[in-house]
C-alpha atoms as a PDB file:
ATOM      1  CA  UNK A   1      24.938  15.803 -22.798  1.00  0.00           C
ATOM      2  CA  UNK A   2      23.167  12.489 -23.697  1.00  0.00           C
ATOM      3  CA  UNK A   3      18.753  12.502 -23.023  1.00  0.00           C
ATOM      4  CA  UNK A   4      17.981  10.147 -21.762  1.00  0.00           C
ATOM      5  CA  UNK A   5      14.098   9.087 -22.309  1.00  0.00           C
ATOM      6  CA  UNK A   6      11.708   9.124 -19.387  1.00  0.00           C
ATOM      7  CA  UNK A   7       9.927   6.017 -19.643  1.00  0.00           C
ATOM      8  CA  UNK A   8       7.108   4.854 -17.576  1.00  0.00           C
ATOM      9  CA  UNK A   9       4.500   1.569 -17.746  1.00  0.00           C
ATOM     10  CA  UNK A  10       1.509   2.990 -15.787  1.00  0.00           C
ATOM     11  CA  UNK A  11      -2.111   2.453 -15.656  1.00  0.00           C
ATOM     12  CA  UNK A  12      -4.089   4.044 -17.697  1.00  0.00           C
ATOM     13  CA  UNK A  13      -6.193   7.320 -16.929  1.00  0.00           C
ATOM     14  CA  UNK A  14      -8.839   9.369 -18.745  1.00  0.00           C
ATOM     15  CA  UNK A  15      -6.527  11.863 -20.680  1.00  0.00           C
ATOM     16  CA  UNK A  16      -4.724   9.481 -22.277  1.00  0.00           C
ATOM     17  CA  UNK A  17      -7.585   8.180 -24.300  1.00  0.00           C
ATOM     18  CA  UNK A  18      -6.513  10.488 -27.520  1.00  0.00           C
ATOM     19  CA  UNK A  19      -3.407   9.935 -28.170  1.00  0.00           C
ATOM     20  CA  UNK A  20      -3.756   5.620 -27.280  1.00  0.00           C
ATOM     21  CA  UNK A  21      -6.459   5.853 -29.735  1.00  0.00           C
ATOM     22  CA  UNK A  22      -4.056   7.218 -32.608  1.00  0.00           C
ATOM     23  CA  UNK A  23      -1.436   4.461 -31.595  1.00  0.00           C
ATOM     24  CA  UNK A  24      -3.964   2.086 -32.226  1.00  0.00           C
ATOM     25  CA  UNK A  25      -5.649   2.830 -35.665  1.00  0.00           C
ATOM     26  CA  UNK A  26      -2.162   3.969 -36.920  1.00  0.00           C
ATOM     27  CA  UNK A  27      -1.267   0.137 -36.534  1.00  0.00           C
ATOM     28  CA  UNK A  28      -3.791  -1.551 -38.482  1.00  0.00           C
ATOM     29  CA  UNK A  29      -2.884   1.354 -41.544  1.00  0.00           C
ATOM     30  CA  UNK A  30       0.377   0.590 -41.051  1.00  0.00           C
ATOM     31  CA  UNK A  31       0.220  -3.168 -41.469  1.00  0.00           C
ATOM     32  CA  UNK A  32      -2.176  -3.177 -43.739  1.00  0.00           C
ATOM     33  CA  UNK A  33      -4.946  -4.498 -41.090  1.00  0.00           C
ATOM     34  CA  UNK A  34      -8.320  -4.871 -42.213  1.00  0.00           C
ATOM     35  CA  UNK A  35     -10.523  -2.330 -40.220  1.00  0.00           C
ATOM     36  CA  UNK A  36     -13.624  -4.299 -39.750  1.00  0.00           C
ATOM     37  CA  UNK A  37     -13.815  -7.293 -37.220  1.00  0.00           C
ATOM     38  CA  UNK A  38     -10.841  -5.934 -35.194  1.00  0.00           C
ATOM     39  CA  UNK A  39     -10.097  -3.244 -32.285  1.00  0.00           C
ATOM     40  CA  UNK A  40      -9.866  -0.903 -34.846  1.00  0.00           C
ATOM     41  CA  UNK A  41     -13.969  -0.546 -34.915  1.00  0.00           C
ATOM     42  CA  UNK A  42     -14.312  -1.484 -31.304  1.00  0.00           C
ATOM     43  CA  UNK A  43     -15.957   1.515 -29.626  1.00  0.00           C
ATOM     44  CA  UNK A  44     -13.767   1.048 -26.647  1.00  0.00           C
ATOM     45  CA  UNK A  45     -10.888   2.029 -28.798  1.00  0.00           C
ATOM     46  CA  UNK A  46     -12.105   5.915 -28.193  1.00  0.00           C
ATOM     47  CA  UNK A  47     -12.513   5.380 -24.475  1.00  0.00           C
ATOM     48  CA  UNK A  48     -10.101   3.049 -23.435  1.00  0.00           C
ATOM     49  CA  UNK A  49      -9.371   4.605 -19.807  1.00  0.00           C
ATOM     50  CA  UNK A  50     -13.452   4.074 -19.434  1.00  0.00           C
ATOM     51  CA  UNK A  51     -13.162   0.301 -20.872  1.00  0.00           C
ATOM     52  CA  UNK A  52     -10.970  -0.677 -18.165  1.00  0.00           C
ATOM     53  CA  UNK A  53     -12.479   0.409 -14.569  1.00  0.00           C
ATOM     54  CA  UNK A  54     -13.798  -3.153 -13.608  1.00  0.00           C
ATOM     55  CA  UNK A  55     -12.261  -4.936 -10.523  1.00  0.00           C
ATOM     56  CA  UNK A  56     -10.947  -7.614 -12.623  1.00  0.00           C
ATOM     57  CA  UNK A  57      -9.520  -5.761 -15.672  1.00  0.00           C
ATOM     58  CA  UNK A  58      -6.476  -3.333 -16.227  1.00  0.00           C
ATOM     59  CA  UNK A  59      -4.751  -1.659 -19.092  1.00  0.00           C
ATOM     60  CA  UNK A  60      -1.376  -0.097 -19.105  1.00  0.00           C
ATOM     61  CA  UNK A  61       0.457   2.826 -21.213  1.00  0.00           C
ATOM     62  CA  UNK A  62       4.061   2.968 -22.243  1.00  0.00           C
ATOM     63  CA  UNK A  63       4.416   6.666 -21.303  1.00  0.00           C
ATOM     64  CA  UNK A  64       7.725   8.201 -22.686  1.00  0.00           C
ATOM     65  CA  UNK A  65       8.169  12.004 -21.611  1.00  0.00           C
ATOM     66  CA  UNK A  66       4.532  12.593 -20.641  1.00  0.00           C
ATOM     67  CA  UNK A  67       3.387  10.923 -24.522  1.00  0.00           C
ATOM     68  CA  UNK A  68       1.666   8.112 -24.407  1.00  0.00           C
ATOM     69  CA  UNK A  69       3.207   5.867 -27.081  1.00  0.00           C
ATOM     70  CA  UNK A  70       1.715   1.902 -26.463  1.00  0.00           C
ATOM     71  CA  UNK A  71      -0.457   0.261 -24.195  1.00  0.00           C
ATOM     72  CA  UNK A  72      -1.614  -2.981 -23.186  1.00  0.00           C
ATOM     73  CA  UNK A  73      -4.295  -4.671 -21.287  1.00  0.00           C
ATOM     74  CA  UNK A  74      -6.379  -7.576 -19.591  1.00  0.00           C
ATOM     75  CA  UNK A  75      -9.914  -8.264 -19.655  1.00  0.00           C
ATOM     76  CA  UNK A  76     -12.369 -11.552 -18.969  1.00  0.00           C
ATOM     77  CA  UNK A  77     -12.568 -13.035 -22.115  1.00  0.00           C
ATOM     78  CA  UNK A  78     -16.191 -12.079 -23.274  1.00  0.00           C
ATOM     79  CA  UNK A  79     -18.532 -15.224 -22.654  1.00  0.00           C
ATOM     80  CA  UNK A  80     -16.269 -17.244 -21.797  1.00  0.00           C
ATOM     81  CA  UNK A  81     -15.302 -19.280 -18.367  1.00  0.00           C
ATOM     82  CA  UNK A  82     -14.245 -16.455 -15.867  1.00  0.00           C
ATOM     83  CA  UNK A  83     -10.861 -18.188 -15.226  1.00  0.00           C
ATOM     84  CA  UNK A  84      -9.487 -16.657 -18.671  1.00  0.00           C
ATOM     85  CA  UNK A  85      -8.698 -13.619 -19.554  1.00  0.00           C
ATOM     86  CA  UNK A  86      -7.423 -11.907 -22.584  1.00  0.00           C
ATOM     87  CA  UNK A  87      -4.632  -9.925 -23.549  1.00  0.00           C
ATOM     88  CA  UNK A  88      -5.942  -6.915 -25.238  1.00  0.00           C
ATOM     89  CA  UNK A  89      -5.726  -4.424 -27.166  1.00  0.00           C
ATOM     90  CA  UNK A  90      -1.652  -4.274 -27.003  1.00  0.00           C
ATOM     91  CA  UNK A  91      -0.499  -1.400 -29.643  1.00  0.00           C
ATOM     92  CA  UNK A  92       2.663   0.332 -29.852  1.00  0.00           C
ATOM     93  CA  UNK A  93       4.153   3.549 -32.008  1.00  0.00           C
ATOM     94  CA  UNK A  94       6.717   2.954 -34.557  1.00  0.00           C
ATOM     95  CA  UNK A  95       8.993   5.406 -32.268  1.00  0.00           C
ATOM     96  CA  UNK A  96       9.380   2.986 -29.306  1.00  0.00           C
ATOM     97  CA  UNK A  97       9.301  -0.293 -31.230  1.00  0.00           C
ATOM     98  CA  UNK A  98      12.251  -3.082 -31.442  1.00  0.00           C
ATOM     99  CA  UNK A  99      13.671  -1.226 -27.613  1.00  0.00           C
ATOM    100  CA  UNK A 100      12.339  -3.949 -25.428  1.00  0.00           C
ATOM    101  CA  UNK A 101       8.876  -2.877 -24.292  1.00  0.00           C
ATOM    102  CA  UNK A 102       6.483  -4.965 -25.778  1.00  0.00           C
ATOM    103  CA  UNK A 103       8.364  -7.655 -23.709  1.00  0.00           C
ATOM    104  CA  UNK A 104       7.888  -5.709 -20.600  1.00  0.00           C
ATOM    105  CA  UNK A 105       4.731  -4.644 -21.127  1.00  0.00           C
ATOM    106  CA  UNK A 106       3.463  -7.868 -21.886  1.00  0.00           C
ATOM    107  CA  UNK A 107       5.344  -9.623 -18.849  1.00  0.00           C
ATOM    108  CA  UNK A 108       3.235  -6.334 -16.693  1.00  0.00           C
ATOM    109  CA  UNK A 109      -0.159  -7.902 -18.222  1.00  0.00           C
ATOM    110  CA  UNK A 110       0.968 -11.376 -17.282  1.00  0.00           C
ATOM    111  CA  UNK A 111       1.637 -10.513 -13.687  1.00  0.00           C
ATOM    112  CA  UNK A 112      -1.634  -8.769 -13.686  1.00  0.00           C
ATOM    113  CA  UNK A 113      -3.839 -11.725 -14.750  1.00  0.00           C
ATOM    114  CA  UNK A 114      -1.867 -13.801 -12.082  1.00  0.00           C
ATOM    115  CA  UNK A 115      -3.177 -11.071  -9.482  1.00  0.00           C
ATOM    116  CA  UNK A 116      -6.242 -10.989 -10.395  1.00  0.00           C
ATOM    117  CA  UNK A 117      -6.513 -14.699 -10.328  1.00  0.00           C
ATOM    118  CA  UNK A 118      -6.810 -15.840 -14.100  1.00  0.00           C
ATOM    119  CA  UNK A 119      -6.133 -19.300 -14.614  1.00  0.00           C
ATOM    120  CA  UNK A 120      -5.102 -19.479 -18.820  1.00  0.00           C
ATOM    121  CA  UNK A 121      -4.520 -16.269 -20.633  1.00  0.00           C
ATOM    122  CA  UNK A 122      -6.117 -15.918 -24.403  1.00  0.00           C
ATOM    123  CA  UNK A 123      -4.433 -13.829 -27.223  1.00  0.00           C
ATOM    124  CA  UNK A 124      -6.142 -12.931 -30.789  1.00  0.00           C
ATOM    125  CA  UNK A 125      -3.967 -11.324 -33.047  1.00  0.00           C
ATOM    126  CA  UNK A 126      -3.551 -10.727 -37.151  1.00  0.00           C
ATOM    127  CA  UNK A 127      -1.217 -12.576 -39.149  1.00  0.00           C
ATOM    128  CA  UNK A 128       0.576  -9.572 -39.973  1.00  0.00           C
ATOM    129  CA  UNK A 129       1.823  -8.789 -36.750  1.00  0.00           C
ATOM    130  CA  UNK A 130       4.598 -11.144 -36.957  1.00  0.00           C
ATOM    131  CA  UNK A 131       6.967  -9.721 -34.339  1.00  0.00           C
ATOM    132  CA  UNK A 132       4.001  -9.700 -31.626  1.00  0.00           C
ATOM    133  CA  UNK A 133       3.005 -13.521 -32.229  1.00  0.00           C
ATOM    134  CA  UNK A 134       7.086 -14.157 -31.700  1.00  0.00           C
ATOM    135  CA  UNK A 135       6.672 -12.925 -28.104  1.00  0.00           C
ATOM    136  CA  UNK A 136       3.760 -14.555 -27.696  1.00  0.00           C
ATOM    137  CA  UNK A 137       5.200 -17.851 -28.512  1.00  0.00           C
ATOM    138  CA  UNK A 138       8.570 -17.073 -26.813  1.00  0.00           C
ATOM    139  CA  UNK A 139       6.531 -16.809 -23.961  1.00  0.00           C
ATOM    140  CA  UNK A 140       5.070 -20.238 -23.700  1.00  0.00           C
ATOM    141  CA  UNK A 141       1.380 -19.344 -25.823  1.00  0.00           C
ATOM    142  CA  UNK A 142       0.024 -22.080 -28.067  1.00  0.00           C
ATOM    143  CA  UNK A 143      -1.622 -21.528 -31.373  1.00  0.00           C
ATOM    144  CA  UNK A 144      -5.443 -22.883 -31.436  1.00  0.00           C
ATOM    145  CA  UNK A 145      -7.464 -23.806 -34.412  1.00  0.00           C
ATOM    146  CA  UNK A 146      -9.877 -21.353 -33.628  1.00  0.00           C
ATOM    147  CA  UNK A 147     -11.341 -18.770 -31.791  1.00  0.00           C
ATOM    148  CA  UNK A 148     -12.687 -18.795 -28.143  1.00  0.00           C
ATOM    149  CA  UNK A 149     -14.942 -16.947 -26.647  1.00  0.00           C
ATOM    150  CA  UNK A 150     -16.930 -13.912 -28.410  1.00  0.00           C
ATOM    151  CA  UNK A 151     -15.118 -11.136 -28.821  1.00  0.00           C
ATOM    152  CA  UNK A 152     -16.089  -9.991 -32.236  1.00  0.00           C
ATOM    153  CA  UNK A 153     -12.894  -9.685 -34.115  1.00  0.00           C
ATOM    154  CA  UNK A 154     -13.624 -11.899 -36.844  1.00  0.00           C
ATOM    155  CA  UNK A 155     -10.618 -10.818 -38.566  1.00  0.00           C
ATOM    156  CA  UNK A 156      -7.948 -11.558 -36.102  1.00  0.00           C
ATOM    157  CA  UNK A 157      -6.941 -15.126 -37.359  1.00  0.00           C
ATOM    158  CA  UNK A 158      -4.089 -16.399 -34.997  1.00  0.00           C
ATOM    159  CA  UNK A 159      -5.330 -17.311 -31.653  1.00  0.00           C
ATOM    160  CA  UNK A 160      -3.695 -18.543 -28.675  1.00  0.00           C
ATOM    161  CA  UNK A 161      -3.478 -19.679 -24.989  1.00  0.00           C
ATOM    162  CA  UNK A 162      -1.315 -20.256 -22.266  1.00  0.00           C
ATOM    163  CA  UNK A 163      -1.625 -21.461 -18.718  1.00  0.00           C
ATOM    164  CA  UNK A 164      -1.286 -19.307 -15.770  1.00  0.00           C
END
């Protein structure tokens, strides 16, 4: 008999903090990230179910027989115009990767900054995520020169926008 995996996109809630957190630093080992000036020292990577409880922000898991193995999320872009927000924080675990749900996910966080009435959507990302900045640009996102807004991740050097 074939398993079939139990796959879920979901919001996130408060016991899933753990195990996104080890998604996201095993990433930036992984690729060979640097650790300063990126989400990987952001103290909202510990607590990311209590980073996301605003009226204007959301963050979703990739939640594949009750493990939580990616995530995904939207936020204002920090001092910035509040018609753009940012995707953030969008991590997933070598075990679910090249099946299709970055794609998905990232179409979720689209639809969600379209609810909650963004106007242009803002992406930082490292240079070394190469199959992340190919959805990004299948998807209609624009490379900038350089950074907007202040979000502190001085070593994310690819930025881009799109319009809602």
């Amino acid at each position: 008999m074939e398993h079939k995996d139990n796959i879920v996109i979901r919001e996130i809630r408060s016991n899933d903090n753990a195990e996104l957190e080890q998604v996201i630093r095993g990433c930036f080992h992984e690729f060979k990230i640097p650790l300063e000036g990126t989400a990987y020292t952001d103290p909202e990577t510990k607590q990311m179910f209590e980073a996301y409880q605003s009226a204007n922000d959301v963050y979703f898991v990739i939640d594949v027989d009750g493990e939580v193995l990616g995530g995904g999320g939207i936020k204002p872009l920090k001092d910035f115009e509040t018609s753009v927000c940012e995707i953030q924080k969008m991590y997933f675990s070598p075990k679910i990767r090249g099946k299709g749900f970055g794609k998905l996910l990232f179409d979720k966080c689209l639809e969600a900054a379209k609810r909650l009435g963004y106007k242009t959507c803002y992406i930082e990302s490292a240079t070394q995520l190469k199959a992340a900045i190919h959805i990004y640009e299948a998807n209609g996102f624009k490379h900038l020169d350089k950074a907007l807004g202040n979000t502190g991740h001085f070593s994310c050097g690819v930025w881009m926008t799109k319009n809602l």
